[in-house]
PDB file of N, CA and C in Angstrom:
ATOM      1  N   UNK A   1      14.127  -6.300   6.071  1.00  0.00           N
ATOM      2  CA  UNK A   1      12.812  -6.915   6.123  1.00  0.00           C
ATOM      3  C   UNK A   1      11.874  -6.166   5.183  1.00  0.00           C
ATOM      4  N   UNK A   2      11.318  -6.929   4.021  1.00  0.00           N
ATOM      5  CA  UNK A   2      10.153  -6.269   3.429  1.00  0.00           C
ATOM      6  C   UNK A   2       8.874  -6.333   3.995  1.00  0.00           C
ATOM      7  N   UNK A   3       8.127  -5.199   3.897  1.00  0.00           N
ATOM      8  CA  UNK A   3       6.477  -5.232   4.377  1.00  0.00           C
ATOM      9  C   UNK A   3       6.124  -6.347   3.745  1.00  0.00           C
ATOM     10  N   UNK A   4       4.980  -6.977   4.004  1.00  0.00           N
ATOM     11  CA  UNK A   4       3.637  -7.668   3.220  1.00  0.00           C
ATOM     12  C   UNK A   4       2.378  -7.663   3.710  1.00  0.00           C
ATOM     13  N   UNK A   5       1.418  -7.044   3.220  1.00  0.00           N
ATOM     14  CA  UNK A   5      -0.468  -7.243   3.726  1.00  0.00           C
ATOM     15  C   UNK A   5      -0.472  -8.904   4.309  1.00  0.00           C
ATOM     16  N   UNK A   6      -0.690  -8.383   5.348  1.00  0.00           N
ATOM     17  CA  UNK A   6      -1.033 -10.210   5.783  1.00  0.00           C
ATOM     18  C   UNK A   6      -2.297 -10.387   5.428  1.00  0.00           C
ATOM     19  N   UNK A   7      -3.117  -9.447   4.562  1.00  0.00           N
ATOM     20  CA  UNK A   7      -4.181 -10.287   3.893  1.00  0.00           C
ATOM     21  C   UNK A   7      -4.130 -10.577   2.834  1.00  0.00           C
ATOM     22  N   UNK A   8      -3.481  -9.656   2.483  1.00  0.00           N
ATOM     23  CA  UNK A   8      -3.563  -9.902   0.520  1.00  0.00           C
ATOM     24  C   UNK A   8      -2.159 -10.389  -0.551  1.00  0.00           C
ATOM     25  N   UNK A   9      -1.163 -10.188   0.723  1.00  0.00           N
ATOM     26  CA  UNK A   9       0.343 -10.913   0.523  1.00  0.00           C
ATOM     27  C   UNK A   9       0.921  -9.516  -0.674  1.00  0.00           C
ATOM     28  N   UNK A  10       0.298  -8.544  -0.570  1.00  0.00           N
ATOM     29  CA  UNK A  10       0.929  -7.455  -1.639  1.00  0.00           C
ATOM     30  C   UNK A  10       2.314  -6.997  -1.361  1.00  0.00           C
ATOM     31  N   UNK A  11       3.428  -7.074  -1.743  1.00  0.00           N
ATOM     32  CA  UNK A  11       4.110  -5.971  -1.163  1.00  0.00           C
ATOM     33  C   UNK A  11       4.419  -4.599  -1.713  1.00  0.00           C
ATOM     34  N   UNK A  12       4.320  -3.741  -0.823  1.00  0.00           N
ATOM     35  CA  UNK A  12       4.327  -2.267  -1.655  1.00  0.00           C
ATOM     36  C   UNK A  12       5.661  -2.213  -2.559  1.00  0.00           C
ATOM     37  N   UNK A  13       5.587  -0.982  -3.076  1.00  0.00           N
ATOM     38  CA  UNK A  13       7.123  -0.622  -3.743  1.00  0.00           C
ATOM     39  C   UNK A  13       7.881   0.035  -2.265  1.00  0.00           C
ATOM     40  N   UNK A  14       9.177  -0.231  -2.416  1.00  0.00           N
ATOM     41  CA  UNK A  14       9.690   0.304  -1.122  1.00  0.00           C
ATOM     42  C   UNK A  14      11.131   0.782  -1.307  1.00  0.00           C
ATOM     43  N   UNK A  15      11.879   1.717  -0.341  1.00  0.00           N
ATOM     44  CA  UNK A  15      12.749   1.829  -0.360  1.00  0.00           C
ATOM     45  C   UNK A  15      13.473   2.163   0.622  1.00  0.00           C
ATOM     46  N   UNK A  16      14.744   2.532   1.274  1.00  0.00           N
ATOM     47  CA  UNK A  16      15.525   1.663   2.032  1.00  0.00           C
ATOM     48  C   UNK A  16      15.715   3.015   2.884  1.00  0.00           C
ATOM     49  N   UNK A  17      15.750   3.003   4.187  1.00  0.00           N
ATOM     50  CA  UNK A  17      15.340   3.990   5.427  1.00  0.00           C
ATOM     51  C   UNK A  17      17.431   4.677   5.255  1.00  0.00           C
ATOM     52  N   UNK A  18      17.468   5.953   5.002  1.00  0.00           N
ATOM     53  CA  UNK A  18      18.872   6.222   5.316  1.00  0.00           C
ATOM     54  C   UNK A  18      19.224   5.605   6.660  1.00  0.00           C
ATOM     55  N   UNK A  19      18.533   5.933   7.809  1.00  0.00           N
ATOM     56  CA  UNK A  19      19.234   5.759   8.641  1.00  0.00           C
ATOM     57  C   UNK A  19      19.470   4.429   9.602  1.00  0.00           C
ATOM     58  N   UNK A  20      18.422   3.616   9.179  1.00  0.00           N
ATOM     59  CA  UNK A  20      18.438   2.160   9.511  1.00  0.00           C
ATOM     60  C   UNK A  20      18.816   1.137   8.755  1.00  0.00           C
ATOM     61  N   UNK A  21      18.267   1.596   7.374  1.00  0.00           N
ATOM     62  CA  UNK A  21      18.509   0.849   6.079  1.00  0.00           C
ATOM     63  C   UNK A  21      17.510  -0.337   6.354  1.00  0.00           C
ATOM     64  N   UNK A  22      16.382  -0.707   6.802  1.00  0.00           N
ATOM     65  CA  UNK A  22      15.444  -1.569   6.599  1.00  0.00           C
ATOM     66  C   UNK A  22      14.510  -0.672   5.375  1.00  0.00           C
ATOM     67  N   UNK A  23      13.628  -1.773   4.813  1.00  0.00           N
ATOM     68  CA  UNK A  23      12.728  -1.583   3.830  1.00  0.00           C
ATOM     69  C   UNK A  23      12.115  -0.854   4.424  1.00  0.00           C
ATOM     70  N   UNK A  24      11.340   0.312   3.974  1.00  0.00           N
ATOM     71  CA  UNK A  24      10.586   1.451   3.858  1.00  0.00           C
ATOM     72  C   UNK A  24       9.170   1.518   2.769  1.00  0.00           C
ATOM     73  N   UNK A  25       7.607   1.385   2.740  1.00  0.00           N
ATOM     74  CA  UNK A  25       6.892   1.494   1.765  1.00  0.00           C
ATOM     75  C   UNK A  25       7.191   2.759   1.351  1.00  0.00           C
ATOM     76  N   UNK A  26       7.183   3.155  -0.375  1.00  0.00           N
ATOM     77  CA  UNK A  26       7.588   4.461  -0.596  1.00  0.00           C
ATOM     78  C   UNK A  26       6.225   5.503  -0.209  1.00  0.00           C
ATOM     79  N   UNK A  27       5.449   5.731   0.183  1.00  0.00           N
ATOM     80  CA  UNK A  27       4.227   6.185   0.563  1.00  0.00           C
ATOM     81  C   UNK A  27       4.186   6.299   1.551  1.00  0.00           C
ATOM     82  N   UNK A  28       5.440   5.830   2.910  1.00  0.00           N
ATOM     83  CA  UNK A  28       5.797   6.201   4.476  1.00  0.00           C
ATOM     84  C   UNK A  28       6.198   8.004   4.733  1.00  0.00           C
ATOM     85  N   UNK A  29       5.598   8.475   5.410  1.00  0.00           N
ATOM     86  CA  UNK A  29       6.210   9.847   5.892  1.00  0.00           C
ATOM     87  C   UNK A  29       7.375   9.576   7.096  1.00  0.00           C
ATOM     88  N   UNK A  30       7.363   8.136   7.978  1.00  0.00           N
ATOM     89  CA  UNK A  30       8.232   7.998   8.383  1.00  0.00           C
ATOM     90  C   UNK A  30       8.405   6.677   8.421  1.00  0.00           C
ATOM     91  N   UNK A  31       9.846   5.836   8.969  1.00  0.00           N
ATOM     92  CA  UNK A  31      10.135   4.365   9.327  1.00  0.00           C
ATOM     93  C   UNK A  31       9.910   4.330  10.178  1.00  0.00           C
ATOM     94  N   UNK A  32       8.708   2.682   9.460  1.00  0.00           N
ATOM     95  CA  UNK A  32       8.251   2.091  10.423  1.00  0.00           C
ATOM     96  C   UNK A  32       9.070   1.214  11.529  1.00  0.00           C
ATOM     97  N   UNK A  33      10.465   1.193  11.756  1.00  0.00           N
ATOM     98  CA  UNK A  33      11.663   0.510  11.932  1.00  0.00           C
ATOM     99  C   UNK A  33      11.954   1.171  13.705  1.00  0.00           C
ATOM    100  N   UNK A  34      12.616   2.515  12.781  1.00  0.00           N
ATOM    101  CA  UNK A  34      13.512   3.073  13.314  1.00  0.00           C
ATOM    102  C   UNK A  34      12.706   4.623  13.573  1.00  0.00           C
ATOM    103  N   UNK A  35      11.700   4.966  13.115  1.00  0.00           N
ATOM    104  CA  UNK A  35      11.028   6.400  13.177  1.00  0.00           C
ATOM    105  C   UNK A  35      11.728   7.338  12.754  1.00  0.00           C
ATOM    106  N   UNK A  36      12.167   7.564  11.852  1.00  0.00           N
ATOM    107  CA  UNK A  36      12.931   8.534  11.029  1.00  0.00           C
ATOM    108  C   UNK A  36      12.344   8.875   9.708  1.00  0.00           C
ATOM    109  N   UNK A  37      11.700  10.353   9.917  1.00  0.00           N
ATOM    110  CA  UNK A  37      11.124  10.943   8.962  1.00  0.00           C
ATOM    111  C   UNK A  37      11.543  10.429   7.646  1.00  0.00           C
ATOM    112  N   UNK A  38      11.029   9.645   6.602  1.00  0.00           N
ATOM    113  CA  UNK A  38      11.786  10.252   5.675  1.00  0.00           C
ATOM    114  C   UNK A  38      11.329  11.342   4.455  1.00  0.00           C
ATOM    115  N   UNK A  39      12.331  11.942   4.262  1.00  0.00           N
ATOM    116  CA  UNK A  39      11.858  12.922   3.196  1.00  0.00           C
ATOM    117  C   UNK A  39      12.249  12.460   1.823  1.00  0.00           C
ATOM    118  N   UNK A  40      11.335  12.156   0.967  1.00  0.00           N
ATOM    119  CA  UNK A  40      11.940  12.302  -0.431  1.00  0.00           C
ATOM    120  C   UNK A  40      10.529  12.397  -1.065  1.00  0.00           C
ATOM    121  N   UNK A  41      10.887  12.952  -2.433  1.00  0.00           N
ATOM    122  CA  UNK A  41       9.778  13.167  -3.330  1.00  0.00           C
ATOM    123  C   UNK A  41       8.775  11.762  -3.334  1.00  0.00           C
ATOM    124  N   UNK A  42       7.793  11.789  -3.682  1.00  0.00           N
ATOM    125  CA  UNK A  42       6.855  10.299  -3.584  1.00  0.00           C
ATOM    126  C   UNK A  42       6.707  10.147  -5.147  1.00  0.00           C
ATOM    127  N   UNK A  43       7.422   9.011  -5.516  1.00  0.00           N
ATOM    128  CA  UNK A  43       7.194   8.361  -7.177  1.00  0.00           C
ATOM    129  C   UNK A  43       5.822   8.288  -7.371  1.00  0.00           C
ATOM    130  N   UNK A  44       5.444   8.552  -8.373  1.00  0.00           N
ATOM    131  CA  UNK A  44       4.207   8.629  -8.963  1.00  0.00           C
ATOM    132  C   UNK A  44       3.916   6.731  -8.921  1.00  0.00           C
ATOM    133  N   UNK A  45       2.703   6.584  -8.351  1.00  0.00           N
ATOM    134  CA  UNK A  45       2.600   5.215  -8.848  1.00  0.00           C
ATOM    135  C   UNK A  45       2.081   4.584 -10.413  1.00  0.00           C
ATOM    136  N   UNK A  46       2.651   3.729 -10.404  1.00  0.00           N
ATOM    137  CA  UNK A  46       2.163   2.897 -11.528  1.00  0.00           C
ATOM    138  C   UNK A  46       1.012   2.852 -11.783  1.00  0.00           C
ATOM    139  N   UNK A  47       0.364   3.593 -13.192  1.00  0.00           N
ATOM    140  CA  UNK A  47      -0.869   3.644 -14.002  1.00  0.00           C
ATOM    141  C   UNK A  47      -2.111   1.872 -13.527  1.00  0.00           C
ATOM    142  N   UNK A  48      -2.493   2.326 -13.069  1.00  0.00           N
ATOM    143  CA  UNK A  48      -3.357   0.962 -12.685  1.00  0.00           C
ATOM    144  C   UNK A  48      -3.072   0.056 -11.988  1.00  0.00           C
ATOM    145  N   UNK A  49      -1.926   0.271 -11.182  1.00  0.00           N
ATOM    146  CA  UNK A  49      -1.883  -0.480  -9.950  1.00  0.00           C
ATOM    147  C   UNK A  49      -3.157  -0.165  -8.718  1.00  0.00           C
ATOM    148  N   UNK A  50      -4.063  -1.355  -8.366  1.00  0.00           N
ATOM    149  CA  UNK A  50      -4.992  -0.779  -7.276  1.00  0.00           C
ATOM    150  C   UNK A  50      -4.767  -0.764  -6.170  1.00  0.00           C
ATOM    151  N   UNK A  51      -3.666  -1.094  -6.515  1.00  0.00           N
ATOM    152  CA  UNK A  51      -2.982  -1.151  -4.295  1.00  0.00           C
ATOM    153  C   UNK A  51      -1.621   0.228  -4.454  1.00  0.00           C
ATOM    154  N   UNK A  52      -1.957   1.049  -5.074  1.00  0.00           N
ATOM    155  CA  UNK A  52      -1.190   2.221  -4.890  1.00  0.00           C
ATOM    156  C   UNK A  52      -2.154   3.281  -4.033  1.00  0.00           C
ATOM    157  N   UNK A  53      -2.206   3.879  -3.295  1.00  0.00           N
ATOM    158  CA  UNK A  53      -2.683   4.730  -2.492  1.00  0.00           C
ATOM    159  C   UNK A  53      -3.888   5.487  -3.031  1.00  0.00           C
ATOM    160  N   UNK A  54      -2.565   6.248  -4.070  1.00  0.00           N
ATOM    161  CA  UNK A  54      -4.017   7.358  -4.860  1.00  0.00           C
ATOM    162  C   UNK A  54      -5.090   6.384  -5.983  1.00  0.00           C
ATOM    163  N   UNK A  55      -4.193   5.100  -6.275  1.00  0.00           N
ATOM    164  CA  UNK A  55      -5.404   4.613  -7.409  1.00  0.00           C
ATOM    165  C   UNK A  55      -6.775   3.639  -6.521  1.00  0.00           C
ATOM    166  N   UNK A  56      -6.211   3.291  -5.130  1.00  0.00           N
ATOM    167  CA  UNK A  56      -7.322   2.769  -4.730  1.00  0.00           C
ATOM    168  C   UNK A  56      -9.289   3.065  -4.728  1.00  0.00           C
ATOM    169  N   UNK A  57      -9.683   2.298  -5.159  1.00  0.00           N
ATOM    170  CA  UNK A  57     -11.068   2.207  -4.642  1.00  0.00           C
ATOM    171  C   UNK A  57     -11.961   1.545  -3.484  1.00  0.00           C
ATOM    172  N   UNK A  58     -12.442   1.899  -2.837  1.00  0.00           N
ATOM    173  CA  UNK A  58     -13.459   1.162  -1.533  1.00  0.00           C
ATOM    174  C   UNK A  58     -13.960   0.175  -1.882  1.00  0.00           C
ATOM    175  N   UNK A  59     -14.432  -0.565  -1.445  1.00  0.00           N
ATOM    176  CA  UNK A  59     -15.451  -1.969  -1.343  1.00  0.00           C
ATOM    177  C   UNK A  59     -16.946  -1.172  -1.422  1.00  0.00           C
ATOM    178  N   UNK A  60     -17.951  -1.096  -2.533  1.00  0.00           N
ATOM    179  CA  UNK A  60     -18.960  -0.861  -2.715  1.00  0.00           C
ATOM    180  C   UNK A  60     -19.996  -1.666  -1.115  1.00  0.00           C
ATOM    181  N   UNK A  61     -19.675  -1.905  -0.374  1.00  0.00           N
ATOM    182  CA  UNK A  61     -20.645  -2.229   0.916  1.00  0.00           C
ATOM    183  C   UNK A  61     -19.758  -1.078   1.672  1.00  0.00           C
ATOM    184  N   UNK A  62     -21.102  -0.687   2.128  1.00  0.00           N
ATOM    185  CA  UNK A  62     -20.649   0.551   3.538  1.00  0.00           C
ATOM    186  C   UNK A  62     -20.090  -0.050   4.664  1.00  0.00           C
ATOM    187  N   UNK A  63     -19.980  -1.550   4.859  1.00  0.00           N
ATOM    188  CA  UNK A  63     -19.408  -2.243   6.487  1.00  0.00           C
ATOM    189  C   UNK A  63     -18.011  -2.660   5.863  1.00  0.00           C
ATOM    190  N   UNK A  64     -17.565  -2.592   4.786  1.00  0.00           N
ATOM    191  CA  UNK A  64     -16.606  -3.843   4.414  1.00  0.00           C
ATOM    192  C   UNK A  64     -15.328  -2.514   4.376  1.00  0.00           C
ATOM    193  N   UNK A  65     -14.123  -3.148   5.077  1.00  0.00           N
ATOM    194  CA  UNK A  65     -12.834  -2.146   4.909  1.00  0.00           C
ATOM    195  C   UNK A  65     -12.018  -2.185   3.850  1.00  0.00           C
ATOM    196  N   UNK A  66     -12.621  -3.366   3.005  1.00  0.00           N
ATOM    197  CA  UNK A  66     -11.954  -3.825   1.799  1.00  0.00           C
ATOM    198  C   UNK A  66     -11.726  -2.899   0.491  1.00  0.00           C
ATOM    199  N   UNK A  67     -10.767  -3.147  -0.360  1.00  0.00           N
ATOM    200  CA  UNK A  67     -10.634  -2.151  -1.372  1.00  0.00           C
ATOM    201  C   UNK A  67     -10.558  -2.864  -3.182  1.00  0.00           C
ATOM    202  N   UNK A  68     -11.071  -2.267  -4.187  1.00  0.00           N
ATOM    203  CA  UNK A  68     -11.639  -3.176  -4.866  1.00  0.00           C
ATOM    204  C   UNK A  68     -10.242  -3.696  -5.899  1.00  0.00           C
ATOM    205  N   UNK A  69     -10.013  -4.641  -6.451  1.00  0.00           N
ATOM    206  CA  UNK A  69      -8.569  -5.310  -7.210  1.00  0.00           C
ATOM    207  C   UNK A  69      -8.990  -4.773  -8.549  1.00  0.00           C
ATOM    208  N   UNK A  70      -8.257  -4.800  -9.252  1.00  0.00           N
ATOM    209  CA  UNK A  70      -7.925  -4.713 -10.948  1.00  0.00           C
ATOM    210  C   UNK A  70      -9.190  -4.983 -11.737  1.00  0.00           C
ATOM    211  N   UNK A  71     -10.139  -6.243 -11.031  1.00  0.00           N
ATOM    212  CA  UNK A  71     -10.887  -6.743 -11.641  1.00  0.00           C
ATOM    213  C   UNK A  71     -12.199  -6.424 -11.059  1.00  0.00           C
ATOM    214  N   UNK A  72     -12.051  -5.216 -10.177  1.00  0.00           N
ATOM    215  CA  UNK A  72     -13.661  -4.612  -9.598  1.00  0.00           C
ATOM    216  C   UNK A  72     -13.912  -5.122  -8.566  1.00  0.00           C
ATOM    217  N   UNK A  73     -13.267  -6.543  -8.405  1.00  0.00           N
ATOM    218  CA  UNK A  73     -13.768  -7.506  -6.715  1.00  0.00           C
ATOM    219  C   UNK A  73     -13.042  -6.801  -5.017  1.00  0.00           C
ATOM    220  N   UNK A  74     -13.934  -6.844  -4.287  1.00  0.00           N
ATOM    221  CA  UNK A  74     -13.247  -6.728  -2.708  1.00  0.00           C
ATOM    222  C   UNK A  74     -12.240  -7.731  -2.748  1.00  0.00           C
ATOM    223  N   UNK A  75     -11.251  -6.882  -2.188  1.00  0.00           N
ATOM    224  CA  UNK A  75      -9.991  -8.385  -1.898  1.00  0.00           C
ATOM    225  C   UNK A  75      -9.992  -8.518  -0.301  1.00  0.00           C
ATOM    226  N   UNK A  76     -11.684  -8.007   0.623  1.00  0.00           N
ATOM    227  CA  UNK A  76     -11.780  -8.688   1.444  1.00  0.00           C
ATOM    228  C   UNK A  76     -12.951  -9.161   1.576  1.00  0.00           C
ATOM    229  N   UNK A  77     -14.383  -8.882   0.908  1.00  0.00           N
ATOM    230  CA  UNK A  77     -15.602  -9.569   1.471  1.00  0.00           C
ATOM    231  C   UNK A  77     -15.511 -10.356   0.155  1.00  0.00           C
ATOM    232  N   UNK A  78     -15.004 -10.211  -1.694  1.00  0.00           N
ATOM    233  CA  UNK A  78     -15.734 -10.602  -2.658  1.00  0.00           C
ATOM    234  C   UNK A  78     -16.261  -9.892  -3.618  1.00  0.00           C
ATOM    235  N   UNK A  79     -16.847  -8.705  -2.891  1.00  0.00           N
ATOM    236  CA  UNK A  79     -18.469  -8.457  -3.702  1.00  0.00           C
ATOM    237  C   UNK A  79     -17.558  -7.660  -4.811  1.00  0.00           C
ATOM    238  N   UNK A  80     -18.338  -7.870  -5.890  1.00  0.00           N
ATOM    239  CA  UNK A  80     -17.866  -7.244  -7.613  1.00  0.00           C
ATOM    240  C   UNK A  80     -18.199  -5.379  -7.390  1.00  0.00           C
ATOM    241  N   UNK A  81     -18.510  -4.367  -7.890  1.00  0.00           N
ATOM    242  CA  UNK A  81     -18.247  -3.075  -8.088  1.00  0.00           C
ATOM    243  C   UNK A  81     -19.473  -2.977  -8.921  1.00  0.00           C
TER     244      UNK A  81
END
């Protein structure tokens, strides 16, 4: 089973749990499956991906949980950056 944001339909990069072998986001400290730590180095994400962890930005409104896309917009209220 692969993850997907049920809001934004993203799916992370992922990889495969040793000990269950279901999909894993690579950015998990453990499976979400089976709960088994996993250990491996964390791949650097892709240069300008905004749904990678470290490249994310917030939603410029202080109420909104949203985080901003490629193009500066909330990919949950809208509002531009």
């Amino acid at each position: 089973m692969i993850l997907e944001c049920e809001n934004c339909g993203h799916t992370p990069a992922h990889a495969h749990c040793p000990a269950c072998d279901e999909a894993v986001p690579q950015w998990a400290k453990f499976c979400p499956h089976c709960g088994r730590e996993m250990k491996r180095e964390q791949a650097p994400a892709p240069e300008g991906d905004p749904f990678a962890m470290e490249n994310r930005r917030l939603c410029p409104d202080g109420s909104c949980i949203g985080i901003l896309d490629a193009d500066g917009r909330c990919v949950v209220c809208g509002k531009m950056e």
